[in-house]
Every structure is written in C-alpha cells, then in structure tokens.
Protein backbone atom coordinates (compact mmCIF):
# COMPACT_ATOMS: atom_id res chain seq x y z
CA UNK A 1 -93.66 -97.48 98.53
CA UNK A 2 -96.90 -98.83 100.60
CA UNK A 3 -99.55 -100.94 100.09
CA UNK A 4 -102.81 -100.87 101.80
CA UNK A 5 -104.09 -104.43 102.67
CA UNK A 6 -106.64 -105.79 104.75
CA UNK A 7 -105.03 -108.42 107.23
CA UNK A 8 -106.64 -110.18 110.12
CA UNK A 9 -104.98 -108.72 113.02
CA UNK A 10 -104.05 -111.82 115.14
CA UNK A 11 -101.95 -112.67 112.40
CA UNK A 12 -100.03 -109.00 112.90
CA UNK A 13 -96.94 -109.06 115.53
CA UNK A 14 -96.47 -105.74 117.78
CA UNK A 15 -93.75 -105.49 120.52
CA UNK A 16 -94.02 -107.06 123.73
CA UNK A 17 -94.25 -103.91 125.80
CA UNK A 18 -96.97 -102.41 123.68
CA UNK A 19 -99.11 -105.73 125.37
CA UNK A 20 -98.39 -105.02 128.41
CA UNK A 21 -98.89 -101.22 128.80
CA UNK A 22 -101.70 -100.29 126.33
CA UNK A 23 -105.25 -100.03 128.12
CA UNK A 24 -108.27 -99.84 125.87
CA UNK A 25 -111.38 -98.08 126.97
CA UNK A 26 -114.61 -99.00 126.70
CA UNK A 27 -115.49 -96.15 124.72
CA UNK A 28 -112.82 -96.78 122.29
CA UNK A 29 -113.31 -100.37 121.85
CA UNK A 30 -117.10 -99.73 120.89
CA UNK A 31 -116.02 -97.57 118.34
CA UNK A 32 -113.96 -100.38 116.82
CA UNK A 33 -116.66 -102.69 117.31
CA UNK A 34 -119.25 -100.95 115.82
CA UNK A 35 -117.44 -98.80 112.84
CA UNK A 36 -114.16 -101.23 112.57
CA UNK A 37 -110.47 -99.40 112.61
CA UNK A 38 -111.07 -96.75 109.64
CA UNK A 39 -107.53 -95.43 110.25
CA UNK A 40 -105.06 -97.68 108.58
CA UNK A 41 -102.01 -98.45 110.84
CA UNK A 42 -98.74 -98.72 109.51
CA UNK A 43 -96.28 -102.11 109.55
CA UNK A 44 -93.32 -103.50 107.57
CA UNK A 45 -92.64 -106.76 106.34
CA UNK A 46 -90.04 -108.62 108.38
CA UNK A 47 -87.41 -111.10 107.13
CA UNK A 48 -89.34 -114.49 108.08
CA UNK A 49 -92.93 -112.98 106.38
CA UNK A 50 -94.63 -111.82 108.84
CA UNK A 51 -96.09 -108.55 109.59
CA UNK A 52 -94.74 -106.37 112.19
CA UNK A 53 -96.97 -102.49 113.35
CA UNK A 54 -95.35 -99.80 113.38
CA UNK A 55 -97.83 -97.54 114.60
CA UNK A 56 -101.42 -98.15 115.58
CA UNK A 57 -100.87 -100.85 117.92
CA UNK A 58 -103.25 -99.71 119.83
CA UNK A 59 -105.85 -100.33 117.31
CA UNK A 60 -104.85 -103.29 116.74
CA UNK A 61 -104.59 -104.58 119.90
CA UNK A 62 -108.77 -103.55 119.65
CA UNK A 63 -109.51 -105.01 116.67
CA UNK A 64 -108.12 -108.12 118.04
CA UNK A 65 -110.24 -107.57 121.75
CA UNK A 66 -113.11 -106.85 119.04
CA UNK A 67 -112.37 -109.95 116.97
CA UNK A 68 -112.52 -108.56 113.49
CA UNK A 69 -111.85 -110.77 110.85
CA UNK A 70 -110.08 -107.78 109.05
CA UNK A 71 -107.97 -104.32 109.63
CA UNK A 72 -106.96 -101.96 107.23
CA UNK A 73 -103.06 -101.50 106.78
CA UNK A 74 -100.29 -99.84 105.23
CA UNK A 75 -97.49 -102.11 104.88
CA UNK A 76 -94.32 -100.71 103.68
CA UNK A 77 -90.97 -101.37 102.43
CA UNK A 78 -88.37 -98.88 104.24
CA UNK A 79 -88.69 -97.29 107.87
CA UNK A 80 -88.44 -94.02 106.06
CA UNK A 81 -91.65 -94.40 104.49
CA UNK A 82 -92.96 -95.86 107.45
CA UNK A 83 -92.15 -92.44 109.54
CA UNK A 84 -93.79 -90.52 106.75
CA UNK A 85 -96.93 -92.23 107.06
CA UNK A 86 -97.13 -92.11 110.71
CA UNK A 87 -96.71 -88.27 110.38
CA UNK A 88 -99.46 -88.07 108.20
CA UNK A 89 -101.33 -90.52 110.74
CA UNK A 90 -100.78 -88.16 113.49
CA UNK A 91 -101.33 -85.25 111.80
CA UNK A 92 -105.21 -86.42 110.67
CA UNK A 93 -105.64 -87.65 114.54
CA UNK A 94 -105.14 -84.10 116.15
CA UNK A 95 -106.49 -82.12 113.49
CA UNK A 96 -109.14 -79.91 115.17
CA UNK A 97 -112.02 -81.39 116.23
CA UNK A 98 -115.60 -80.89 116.16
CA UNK A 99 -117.18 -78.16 117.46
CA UNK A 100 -120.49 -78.67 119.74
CA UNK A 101 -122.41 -77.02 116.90
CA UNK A 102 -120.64 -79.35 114.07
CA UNK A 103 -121.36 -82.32 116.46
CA UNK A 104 -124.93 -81.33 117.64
CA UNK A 105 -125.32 -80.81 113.68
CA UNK A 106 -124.83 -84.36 113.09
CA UNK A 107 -126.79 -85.57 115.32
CA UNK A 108 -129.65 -83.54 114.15
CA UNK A 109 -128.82 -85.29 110.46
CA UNK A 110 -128.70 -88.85 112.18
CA UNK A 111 -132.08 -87.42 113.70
CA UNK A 112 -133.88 -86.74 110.59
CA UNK A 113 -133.05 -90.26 108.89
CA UNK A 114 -134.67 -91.76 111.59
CA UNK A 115 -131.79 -92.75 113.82
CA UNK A 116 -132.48 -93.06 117.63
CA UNK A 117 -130.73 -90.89 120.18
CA UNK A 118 -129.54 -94.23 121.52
CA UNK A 119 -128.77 -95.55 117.90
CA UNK A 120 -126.56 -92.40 117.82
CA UNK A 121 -124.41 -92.44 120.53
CA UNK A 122 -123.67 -95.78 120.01
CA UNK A 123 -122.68 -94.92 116.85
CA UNK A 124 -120.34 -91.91 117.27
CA UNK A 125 -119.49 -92.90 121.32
CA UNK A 126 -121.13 -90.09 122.32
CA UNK A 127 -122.99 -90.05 126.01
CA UNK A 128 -126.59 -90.03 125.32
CA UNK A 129 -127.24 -87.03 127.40
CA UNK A 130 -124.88 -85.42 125.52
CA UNK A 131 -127.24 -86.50 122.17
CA UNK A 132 -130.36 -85.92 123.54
CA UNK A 133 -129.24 -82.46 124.95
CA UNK A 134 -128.14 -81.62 121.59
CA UNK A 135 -131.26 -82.71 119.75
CA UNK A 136 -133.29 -80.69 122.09
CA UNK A 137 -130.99 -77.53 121.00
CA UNK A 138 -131.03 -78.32 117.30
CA UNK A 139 -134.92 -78.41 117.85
CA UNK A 140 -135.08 -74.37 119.43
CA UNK A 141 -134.43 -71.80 117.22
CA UNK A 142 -132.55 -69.34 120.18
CA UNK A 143 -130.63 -71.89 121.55
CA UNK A 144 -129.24 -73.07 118.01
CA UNK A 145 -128.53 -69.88 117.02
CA UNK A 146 -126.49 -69.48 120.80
CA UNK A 147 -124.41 -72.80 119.62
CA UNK A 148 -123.92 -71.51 116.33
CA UNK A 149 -122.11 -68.44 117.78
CA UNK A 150 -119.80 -69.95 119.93
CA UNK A 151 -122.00 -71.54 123.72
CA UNK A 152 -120.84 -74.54 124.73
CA UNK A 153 -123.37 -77.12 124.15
CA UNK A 154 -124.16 -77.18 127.85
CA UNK A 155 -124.93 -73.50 127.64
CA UNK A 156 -127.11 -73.94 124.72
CA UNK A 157 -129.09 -76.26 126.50
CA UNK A 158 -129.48 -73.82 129.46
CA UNK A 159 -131.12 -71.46 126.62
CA UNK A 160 -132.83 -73.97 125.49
CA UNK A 161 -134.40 -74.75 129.09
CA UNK A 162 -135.62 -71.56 129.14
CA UNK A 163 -137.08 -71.15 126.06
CA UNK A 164 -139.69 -68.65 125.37
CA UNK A 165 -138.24 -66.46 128.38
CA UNK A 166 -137.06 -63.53 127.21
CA UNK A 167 -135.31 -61.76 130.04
CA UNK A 168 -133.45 -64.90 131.72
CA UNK A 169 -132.23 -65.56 128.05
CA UNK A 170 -131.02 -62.30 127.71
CA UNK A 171 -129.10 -62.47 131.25
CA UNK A 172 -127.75 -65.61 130.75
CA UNK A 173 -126.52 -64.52 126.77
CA UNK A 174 -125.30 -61.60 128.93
CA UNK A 175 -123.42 -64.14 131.45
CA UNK A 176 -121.63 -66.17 129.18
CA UNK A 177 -120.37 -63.20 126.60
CA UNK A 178 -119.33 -60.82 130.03
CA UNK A 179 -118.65 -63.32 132.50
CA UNK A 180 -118.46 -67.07 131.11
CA UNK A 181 -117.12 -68.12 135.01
CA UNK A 182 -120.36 -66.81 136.02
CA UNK A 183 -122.31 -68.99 133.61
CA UNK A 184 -123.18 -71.58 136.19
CA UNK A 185 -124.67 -69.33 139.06
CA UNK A 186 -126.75 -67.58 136.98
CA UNK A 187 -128.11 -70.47 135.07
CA UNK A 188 -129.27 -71.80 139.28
CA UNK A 189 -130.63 -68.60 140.27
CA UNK A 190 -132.70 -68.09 137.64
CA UNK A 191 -133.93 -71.95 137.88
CA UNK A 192 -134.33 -70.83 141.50
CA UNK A 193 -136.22 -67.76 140.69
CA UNK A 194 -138.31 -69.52 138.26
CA UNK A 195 -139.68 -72.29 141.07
CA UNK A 196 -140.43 -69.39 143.49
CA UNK A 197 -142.68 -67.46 141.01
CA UNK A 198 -144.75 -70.53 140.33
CA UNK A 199 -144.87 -71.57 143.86
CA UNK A 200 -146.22 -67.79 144.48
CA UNK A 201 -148.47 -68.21 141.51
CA UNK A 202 -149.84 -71.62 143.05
CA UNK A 203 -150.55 -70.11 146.50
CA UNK A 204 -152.10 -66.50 144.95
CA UNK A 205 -154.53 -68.56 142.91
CA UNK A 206 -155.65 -71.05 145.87
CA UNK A 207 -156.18 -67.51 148.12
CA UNK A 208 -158.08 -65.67 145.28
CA UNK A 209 -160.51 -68.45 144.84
CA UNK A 210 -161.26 -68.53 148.73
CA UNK A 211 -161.77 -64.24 147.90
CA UNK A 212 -158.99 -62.91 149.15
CA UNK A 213 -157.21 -59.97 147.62
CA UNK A 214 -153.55 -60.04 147.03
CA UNK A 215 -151.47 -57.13 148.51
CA UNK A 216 -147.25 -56.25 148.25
CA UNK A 217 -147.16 -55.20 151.96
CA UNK A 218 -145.01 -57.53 153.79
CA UNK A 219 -145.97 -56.81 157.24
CA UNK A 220 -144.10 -59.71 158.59
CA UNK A 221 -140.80 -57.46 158.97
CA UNK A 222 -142.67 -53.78 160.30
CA UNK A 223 -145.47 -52.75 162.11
CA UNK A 224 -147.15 -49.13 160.84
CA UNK A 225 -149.95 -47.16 161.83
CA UNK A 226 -151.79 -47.53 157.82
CA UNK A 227 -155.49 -49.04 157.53
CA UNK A 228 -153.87 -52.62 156.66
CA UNK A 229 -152.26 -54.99 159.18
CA UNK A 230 -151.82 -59.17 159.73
CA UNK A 231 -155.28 -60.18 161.73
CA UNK A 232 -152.71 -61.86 164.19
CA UNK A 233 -152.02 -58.81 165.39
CA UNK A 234 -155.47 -57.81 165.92
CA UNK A 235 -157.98 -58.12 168.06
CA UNK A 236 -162.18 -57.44 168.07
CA UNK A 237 -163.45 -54.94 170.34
CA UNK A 238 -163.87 -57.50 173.71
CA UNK A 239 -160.63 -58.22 172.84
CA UNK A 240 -160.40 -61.87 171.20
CA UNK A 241 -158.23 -62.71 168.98
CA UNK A 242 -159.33 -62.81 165.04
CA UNK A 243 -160.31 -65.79 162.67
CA UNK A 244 -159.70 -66.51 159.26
CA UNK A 245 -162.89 -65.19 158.22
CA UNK A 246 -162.12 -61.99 159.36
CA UNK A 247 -159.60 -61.40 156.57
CA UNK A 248 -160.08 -59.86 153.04
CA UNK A 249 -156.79 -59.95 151.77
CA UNK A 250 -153.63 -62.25 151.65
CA UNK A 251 -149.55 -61.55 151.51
CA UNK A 252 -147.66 -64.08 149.57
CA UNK A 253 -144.31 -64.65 150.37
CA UNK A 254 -141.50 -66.85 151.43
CA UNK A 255 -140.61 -67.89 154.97
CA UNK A 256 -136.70 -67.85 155.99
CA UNK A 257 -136.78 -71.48 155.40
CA UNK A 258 -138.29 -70.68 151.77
CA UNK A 259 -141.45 -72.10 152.76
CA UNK A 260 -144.35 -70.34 150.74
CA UNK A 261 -146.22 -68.37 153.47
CA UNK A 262 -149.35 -67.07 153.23
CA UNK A 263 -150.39 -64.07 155.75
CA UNK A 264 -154.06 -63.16 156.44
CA UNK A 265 -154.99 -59.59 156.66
CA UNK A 266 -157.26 -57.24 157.16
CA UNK A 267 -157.12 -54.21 154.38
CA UNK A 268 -158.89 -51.04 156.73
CA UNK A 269 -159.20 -53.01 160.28
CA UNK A 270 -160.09 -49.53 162.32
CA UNK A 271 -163.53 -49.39 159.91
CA UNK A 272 -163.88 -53.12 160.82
CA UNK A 273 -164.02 -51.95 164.20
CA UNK A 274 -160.85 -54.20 165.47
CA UNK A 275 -157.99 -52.83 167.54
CA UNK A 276 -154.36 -53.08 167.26
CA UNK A 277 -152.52 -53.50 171.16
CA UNK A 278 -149.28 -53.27 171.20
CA UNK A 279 -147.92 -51.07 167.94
CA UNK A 280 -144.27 -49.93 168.78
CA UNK A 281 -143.47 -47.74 165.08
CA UNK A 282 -145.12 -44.55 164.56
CA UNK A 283 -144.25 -44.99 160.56
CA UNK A 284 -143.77 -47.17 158.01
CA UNK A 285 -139.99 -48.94 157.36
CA UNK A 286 -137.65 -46.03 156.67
CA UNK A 287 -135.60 -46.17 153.22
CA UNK A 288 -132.65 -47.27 155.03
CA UNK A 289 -134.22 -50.25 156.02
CA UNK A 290 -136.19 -51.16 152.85
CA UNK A 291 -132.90 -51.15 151.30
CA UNK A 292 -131.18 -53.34 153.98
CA UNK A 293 -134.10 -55.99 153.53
CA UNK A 294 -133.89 -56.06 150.07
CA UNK A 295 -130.14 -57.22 150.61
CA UNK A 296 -130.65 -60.00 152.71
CA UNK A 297 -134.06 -61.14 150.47
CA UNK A 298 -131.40 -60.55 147.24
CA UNK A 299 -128.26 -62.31 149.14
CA UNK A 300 -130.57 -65.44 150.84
CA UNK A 301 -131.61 -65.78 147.20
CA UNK A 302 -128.14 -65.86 145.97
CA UNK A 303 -127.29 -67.77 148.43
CA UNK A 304 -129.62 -70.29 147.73
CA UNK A 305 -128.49 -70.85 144.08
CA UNK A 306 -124.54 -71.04 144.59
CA UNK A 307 -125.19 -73.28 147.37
CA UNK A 308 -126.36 -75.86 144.49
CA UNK A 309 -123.84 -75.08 142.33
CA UNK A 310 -121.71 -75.72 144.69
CA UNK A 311 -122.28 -79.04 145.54
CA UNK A 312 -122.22 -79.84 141.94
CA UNK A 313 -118.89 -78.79 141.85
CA UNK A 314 -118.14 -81.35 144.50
CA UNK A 315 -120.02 -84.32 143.00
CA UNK A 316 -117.69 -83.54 140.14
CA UNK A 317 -114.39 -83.07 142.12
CA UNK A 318 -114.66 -86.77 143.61
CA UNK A 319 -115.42 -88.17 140.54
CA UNK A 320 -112.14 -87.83 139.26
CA UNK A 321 -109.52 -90.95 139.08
CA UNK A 322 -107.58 -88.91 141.63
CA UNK A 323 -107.69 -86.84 144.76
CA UNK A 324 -107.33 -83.17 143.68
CA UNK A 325 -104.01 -81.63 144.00
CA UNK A 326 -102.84 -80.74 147.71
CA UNK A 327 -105.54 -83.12 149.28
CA UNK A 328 -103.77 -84.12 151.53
CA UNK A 329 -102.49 -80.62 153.00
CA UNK A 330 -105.97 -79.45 153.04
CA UNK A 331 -107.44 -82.27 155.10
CA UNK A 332 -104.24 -82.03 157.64
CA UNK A 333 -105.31 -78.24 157.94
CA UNK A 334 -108.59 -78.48 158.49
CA UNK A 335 -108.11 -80.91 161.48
CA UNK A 336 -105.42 -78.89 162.57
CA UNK A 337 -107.37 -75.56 162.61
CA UNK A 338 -111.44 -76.57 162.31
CA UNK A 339 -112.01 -79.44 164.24
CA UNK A 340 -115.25 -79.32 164.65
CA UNK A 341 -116.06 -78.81 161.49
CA UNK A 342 -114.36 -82.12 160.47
CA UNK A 343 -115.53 -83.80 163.40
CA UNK A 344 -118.94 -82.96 162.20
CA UNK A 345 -118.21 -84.57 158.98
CA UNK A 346 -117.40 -87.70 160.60
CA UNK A 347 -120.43 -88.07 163.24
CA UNK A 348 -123.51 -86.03 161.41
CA UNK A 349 -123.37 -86.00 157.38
CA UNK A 350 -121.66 -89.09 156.36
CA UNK A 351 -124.32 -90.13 154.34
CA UNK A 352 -123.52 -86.31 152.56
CA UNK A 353 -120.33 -87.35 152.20
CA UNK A 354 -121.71 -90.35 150.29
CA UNK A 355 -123.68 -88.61 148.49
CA UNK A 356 -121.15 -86.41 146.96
CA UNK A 357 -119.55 -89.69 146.69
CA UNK A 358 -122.10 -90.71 144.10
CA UNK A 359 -123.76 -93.03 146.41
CA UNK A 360 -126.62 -92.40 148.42
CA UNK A 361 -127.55 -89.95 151.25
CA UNK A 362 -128.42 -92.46 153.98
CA UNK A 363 -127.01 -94.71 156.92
CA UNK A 364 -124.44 -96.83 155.97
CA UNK A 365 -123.57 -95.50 152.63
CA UNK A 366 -120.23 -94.59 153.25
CA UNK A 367 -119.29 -97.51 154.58
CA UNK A 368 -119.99 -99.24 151.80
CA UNK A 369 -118.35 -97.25 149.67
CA UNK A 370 -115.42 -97.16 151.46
CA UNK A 371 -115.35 -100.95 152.21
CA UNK A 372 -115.09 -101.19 148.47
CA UNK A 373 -110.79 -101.72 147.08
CA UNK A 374 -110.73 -98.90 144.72
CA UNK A 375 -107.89 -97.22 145.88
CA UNK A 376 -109.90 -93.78 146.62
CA UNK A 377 -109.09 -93.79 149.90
CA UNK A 378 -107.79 -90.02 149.91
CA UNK A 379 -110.82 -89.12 147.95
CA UNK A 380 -113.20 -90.87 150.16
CA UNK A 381 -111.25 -89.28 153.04
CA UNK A 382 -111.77 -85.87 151.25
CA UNK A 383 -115.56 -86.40 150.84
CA UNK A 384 -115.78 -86.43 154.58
CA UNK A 385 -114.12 -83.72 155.29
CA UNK A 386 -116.01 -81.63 152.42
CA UNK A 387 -119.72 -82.97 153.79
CA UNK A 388 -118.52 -81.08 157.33
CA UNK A 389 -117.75 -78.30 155.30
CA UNK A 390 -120.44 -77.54 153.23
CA UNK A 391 -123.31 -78.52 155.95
CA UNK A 392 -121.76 -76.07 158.30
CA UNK A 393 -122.65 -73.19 155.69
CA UNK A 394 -126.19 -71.49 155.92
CA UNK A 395 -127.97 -68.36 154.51
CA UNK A 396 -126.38 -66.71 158.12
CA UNK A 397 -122.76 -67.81 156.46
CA UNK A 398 -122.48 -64.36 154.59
CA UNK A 399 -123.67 -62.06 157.22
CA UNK A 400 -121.09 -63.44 159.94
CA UNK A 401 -118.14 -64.45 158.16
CA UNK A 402 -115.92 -66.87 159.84
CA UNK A 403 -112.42 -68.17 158.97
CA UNK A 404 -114.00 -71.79 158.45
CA UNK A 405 -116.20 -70.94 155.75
CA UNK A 406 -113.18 -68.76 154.37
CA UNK A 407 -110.84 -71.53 154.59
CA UNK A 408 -113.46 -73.61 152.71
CA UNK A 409 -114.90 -71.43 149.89
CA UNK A 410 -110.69 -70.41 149.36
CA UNK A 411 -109.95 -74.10 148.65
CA UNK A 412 -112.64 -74.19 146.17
CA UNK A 413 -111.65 -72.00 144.33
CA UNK A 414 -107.84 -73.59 143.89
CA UNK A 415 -109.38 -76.59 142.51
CA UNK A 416 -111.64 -74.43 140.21
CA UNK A 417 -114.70 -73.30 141.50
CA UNK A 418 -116.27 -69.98 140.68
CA UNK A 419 -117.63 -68.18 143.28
CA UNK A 420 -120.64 -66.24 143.12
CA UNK A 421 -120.74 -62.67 144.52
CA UNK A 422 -122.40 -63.43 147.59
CA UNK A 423 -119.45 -66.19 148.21
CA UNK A 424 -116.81 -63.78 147.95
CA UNK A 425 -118.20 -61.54 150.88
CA UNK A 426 -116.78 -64.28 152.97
CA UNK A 427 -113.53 -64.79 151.06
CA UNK A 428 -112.81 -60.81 151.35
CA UNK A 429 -113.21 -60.98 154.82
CA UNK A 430 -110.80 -60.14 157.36
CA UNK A 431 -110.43 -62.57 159.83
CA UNK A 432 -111.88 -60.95 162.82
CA UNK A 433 -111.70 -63.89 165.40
CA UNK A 434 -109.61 -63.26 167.87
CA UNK A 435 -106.29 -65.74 168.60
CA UNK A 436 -108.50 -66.86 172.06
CA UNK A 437 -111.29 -67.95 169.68
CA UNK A 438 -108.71 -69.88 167.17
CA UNK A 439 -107.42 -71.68 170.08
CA UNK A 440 -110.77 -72.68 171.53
CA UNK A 441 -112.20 -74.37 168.48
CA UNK A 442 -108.56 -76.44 167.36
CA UNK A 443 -109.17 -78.27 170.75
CA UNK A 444 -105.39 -78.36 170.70
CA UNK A 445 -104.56 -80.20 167.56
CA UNK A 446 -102.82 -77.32 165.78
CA UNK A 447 -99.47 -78.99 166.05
CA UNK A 448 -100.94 -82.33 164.66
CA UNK A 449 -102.57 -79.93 161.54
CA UNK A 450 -98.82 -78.47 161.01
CA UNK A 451 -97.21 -81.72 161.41
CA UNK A 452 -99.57 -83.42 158.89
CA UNK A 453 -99.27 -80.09 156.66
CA UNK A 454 -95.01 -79.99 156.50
CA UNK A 455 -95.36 -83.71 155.73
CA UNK A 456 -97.41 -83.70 152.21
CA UNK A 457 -95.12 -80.83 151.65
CA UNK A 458 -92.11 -82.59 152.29
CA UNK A 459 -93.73 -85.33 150.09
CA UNK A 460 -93.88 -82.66 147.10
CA UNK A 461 -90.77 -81.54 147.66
CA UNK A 462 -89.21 -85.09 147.33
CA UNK A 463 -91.56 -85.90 144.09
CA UNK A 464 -90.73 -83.24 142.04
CA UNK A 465 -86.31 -83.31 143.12
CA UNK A 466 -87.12 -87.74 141.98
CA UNK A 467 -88.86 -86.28 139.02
C-alpha cells in the first residue's frame, strides 16, 4: 500500500551516486520552478524514519536546486509496490507526446486568455520562436490546416510565410507530401524567387516612370538583325556613340552577380536612323541555345538557394555538443588530398569559419572563439576546414565539376544533408582529373592525409573492440 504525501525534499535521502552523476538542465529546472514536480516520485520508509527515493531522484534533486518548500510523493511499504509504481511512472513519462498541432493548439488557447508568447514559453519550456511561430500558424487558415494534416510545425510556418501565394503553397504542399528531404530547398528558392520578382518590379516601375517601355528580349546574350537592339551597340549616323535619351524601352534583368540590371534600348533603331557596326549573327538565338540558357539561368538560380541552405546546415552541424562522426578522418583527408582548399580556410575565411561558428564574420573572431576552454577543439578545427570548403564553391561549381567540391558535397550528405538537384550534378560526376592534376594540388602531403586517415580509424577500431 502507498501513500501520497507532500514532504520537503531536503528532508528526503537519495543515494550518493545519484548526487554525483545527475545533471539538471536549465530547461528542466524552470519547469520545476515555475509548475513544481507534478509527477509524484516514489520512496520507502527506512528503519531509522527517514525517507529514502526510489525513483525520481532526479526531481528531487530539482526541487531541492529550486528550493520548494514541498514535493509530492508516494511513499510505500514493500519494494514490490515500489516497482509497480515506478512502472506506472515510466509508463505516463514516454507515453506519446504532443504533436506540433496539439502543442501549437495550446498555445493558441494560452493566446486567447491573454497569455504572452513570452508568458507561454516560460510556462510550458518551450523556445519562444517556437511559440511565436506557432501562433502565427494558428492565426492562417492554410497553414493550420497543413499542421493539422501532418507538417511539421516548421513547415507550417513556411506556408504560413507565404500566405496568400497560391502556386509556391501548392509546390511546397507538393514538396513535403513527394519529397519531405526536399522540403528545405524549395522553401529557399522560392524565398529566392520571391526577392527577385520584387527587385524586377522595383526597377520596371522606376524605368516606366522615366517612359520607358518594358520588353522580354534579353539582348545581353545574342546579337540579331530585328528592329530592337541595346543603344550600346549603336551608333548615330556620324558615328557617335548613343545617350540615354536615345532609348524608348528598357530590359530588366539580373547580372551574373544577381545584380538587377537595367539595359537601354532602342525598339526600331534603323527608322531612328542609327547604325549597328559590328553584327556577327544573321538570326536570332537558335532553339538549341535558348534551351541551354535557360539551364544555366534555372541552375544559377538553384544554385543560389541550396547554397543557403547549405550553410544552414553547417551553422547547425557545429552547434552540436560534439564533432560529427568521422571528423577527424575527414579533416586528415582533406589536407591529405585538397590542400589548398584547407589552406584557404586557414588564411582567407576564418572569420566564415566563425561565423558558422555562431560568432561573427570578421577579424579576429575565431580566435576568440577558439581561445575560449570549451573543449570544441575538433569542432572548431572542423569549422575551418568547412569555411575553405564552402567559399571555394560558386555558380561555375556545377558546370566544371571537380573532385573537391565532390569530396565536400559527399561528406554532407553522411552527416545528413539533402542535396538539391543541381548539387548532385557534382556528386554524379566522374572524376575526370587526371592522376598529374591530383598530385599537383596535394603539394605532396598525401602520405600525411593517409597517415592521419588509418589513425582515427585505428582509433575506431580500438573503441568499439574496449566497448
């Protein structure tokens, strides 16, 4: 038989160990300081009086850090009744838990009585970017009804982001019922996408108010023999080149850079009476190469978007408590067979690598962080190594493929990164640099790669025979 009483837990005994090994969060202790400990924990009676736990040390061990005056507990005769009462105990702590639509529900009910987003997560321990990304979804019909049918609550409040947008709703419903992996990527592009068109929009309207017309030709990439051409490649009759003020319409567009450019031009130049020197086509781009342009314009764009998502993925990696798995072996390979690319990471984009770090992008950041005893040393040594990486990828990265960007975007993916299509052109491709080439950029530290390589593996090898 048990009794539930309310005790003042410095009076309750626990073993010795339990003192020493038990760590108690910060999370976990503001729950006990704001709600008290609702779970009972279970003790006996010893022989001299006193009260001995059972199970729920750990709670009590925070309701003393918390300095309640009283804890619930069940205090019991037998050990038998005792290990009954933990099972139940244990089976109420991992029933199944809430769902991000039961959770973002409550929230929404805390909402309506008038309860703060920060009044909430102090309440239920939440993050309050977790609340307030929930209260935003519980407040749009589309993206509620997405959470209610299984998103994440992160994906919900991508829906919810682009609320009233019909088509990047339905691609990204599409995304995450097809391709969840995908999720991510698609969410960037269309972010992406959506910056361009109002950067486009910006620069139409400033050119339409100076009474310009607005054409599709881009005749940055193709010259044609047509009544329309850029008024840089024309000249007046004595042979001077044009001004501004000779041009009635305007292209709109995006430089390689993905700089909004603007080009001048002249709609019917021959009944302007201006020439055109120099034309080389005697037509207009042929399909072939329409379809090649649209490619690279579709594949920069792509590019652009995972290359965000990527370094998201990073910032997350590092934050971990620990290097990810085979750390080691990857940094001992990549000085062994991309030197440069390391080397790079250690003379130009430190302050990346302090940036993925969490810290700032700047002089002296890294330092800093890695002057500071936090035993990260492996992770800090990884951020470096990443920062060459990643900086030596552009939008040229997927039209030349190289075994450096292949070695990178491969290691990704082991420590769970999704690529995105125009990733995996480099990742399916053959390694087409010659042994000459290899040789040239390891500078002659393959052995020390190999060396450093067989050792972490050795290391493995030795952990799991000890374990």
């Amino acid at each position: 038989m048990s009794v539930l009483e309310m005790i003042d837990p410095t009076t309750l005994t626990i073993d010795a160990n339990v003192r020493a090994d038990v760590q108690l969060d910060k999370a976990f202790l503001a729950s006990i300081k704001e709600h008290g400990v609702i779970q009972p924990v279970v003790a006996h009676r010893t022989e001299s009086g006193g009260v001995h736990v059972l199970y729920g040390q750990r709670r009590t061990l925070a309701a003393v850090e918390a300095k309640l005056d009283l804890m619930p507990v069940y205090v019991v005769e037998s050990l038998t009744e005792a290990d009954r009462l933990a099972k139940q105990v244990v089976e109420n702590d991992q029933r199944q838990g809430l769902t991000d639509n039961d959770r973002a529900e409550a929230f929404h009910q805390l909402s309506l009585l008038g309860v703060s987003a920060t009044q909430i997560a102090k309440k239920t321990g939440a993050k309050k970017t977790t609340v307030d990304a929930a209260l935003k979804v519980r407040a749009d019909d589309t993206a509620s009804a997405a959470l209610a049918q299984g998103m994440t609550l992160d994906m919900a409040a991508v829906i919810e982001e682009f609320s009233g947008d019909a088509e990047a709703i339905t691609k990204l419903e599409t995304t995450a019922a097809q391709n969840p992996q995908s999720f991510d990527h698609t969410a960037q592009r269309l972010r992406d996408d959506r910056t361009r068109a109002a950067l486009l929009a910006e620069a139409a309207a400033t050119a339409t108010t100076q009474g310009l017309k607005i054409v599709d030709e881009d005749l940055n990439y193709y010259d044609y023999k047509g009544p329309m051409a850029n008024i840089r490649d024309l000249r007046t009759i004595e042979g001077e080149p044009l001004t501004d003020d000779d041009a009635d319409a305007a292209h709109i567009g995006f430089t390689y850079n993905g700089e909004v450019r603007i080009t001048l031009v002249n709609t019917d130049w021959k009944a302007a009476g201006f020439t055109k020197p120099g034309a080389t086509r005697t037509g207009p781009m042929t399909e072939d190469e329409k379809a090649e342009r649209r490619r690279v314009i579709e594949n920069n764009k792509a590019w652009d978007a995972a290359e965000t998502v990527r370094v998201d993925f990073l910032k997350t990696l590092l934050k971990s408590k620990t290097a990810p798995k085979n750390a080691l072996r990857f940094i001992a390979q990549s000085m062994g067979n991309h030197s440069y690319t390391v080397a790079d990471g250690l003379n130009k984009h430190t302050g990346f690598a302090a940036e993925l770090l969490g810290g700032k992008d700047g002089y002296g950041e890294l330092a800093k962080i890695t002057a500071k005893p936090t035993g990260r040393h492996e992770t800090n040594t990884l951020a470096v190594i990443l920062a060459g990486f990643e900086k030596s990828l552009t939008r040229q990265s997927w039209r030349n493929p190289t075994s450096t960007a292949k070695h990178y975007l491969t290691q990704l993916t082991t420590w769970g990164y999704t690529l995105s299509d125009v990733e995996t052109i480099i990742t399916n491709h053959g390694n087409t640099e010659t042994q000459e080439s290899v040789k040239a950029e390891t500078s002659g530290v393959q052995e020390l790669g190999e060396t450093f390589a067989q050792v972490q593996a050795d290391e493995e090898e030795l952990t799991a025979d000890e374990a």
